[in-house]
Protein backbone atom coordinates (compact mmCIF):
# COMPACT_ATOMS: atom_id res chain seq x y z
CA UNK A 1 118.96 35.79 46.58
CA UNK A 2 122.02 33.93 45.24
CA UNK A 3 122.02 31.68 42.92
CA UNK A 4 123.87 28.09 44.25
CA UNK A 5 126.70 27.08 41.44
CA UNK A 6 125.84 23.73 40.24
CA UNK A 7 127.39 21.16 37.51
CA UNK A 8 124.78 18.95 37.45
CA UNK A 9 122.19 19.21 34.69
CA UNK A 10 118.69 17.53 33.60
CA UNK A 11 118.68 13.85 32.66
CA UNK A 12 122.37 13.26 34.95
CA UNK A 13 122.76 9.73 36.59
CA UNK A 14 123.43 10.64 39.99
CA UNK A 15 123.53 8.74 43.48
CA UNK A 16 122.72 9.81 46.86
CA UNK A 17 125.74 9.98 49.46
CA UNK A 18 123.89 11.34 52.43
CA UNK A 19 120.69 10.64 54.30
CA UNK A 20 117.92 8.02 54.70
CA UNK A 21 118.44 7.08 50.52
CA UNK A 22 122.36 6.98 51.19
CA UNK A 23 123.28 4.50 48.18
CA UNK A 24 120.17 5.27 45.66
CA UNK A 25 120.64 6.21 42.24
CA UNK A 26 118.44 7.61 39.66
CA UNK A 27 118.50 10.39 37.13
CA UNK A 28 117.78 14.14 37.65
CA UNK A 29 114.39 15.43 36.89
CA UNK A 30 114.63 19.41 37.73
CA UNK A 31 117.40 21.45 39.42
CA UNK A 32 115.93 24.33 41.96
CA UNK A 33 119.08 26.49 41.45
CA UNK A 34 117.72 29.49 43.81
CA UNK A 35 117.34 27.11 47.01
CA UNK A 36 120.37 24.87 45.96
CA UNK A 37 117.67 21.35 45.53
CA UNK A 38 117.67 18.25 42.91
CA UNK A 39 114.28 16.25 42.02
CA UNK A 40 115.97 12.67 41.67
CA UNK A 41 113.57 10.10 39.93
CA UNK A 42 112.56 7.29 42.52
CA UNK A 43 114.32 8.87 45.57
CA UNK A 44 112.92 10.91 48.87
CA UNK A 45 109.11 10.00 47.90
CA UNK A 46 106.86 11.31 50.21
CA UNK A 47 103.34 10.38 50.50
CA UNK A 48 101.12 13.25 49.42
CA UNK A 49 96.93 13.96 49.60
CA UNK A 50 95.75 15.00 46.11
CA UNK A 51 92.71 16.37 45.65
CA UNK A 52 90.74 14.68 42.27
CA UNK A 53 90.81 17.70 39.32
CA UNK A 54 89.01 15.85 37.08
CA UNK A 55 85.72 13.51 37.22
CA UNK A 56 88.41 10.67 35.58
CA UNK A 57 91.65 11.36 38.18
CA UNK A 58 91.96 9.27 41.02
CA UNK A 59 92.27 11.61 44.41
CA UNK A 60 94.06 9.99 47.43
CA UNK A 61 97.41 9.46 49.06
CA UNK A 62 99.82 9.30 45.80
CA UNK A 63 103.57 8.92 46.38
CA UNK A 64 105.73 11.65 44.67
CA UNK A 65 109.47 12.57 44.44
CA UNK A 66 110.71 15.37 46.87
CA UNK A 67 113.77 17.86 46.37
CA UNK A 68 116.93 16.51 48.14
CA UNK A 69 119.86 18.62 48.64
CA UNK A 70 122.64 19.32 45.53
CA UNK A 71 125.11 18.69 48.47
CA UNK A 72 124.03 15.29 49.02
CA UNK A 73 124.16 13.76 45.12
CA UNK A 74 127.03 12.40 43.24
CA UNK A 75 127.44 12.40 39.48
CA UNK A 76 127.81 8.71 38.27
CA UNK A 77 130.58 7.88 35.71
CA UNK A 78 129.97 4.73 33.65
CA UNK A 79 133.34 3.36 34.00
CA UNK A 80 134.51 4.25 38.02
CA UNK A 81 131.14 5.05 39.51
CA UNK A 82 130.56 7.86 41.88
CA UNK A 83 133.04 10.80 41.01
CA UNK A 84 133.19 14.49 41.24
CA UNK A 85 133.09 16.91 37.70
CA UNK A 86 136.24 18.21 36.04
CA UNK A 87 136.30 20.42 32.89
CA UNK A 88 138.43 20.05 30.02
CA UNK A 89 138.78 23.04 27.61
CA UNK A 90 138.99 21.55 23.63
CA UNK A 91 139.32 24.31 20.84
CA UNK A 92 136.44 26.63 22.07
CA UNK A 93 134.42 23.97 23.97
CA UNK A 94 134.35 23.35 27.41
CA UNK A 95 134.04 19.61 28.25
CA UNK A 96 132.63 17.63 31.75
CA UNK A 97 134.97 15.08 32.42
CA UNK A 98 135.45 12.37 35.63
CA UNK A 99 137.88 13.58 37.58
CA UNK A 100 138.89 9.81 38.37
CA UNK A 101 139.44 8.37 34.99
CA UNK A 102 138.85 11.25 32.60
CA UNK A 103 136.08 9.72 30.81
CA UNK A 104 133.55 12.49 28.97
CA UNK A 105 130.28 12.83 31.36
């Protein structure tokens, strides 16, 4: 199976542009790069039933984040907001940049 290309990493600011959290930000907990997926801290929670592993956990209905779609985040820049990823190539390094204002991401 392919691989899906992605430029955003672990511990990115991102916001949702599509779906029921349209507008939501938060930052990037794990990227599924084989099915193309994001785990974005306090977005898409879904109630789940846990079953209690311990004699001290708490079973129950717990809330939890689900994966939403790499199509449907944004990176967020700290200067223009919402932007899409350029590269720029320094000496030997290769650089994420804002495409809007150029700013280092």
């Amino acid at each position: 199976m392919d691989e899906f290309k992605c430029k955003l990493r672990k511990e990115d600011q991102v916001q949702v542009i599509a779906g029921k959290n349209r507008g939501k930000q938060g930052k990037v907990i794990m990227i599924d790069r084989a099915k193309g997926r994001a785990i974005v801290a306090g977005v898409n929670m879904v109630k789940k039933a846990q079953k209690k592993r311990k004699q001290t956990d708490r079973g129950g209905i717990v809330e939890i984040e689900a994966p939403i779609d790499l199509s449907n985040v944004m990176i967020v820049c700290r200067k223009c907001g919402p932007t899409r990823i350029g590269y720029k190539i320094e000496g030997d390094a290769k650089k994420r940049v804002c495409r809007k204002c150029g700013e280092a991401l």
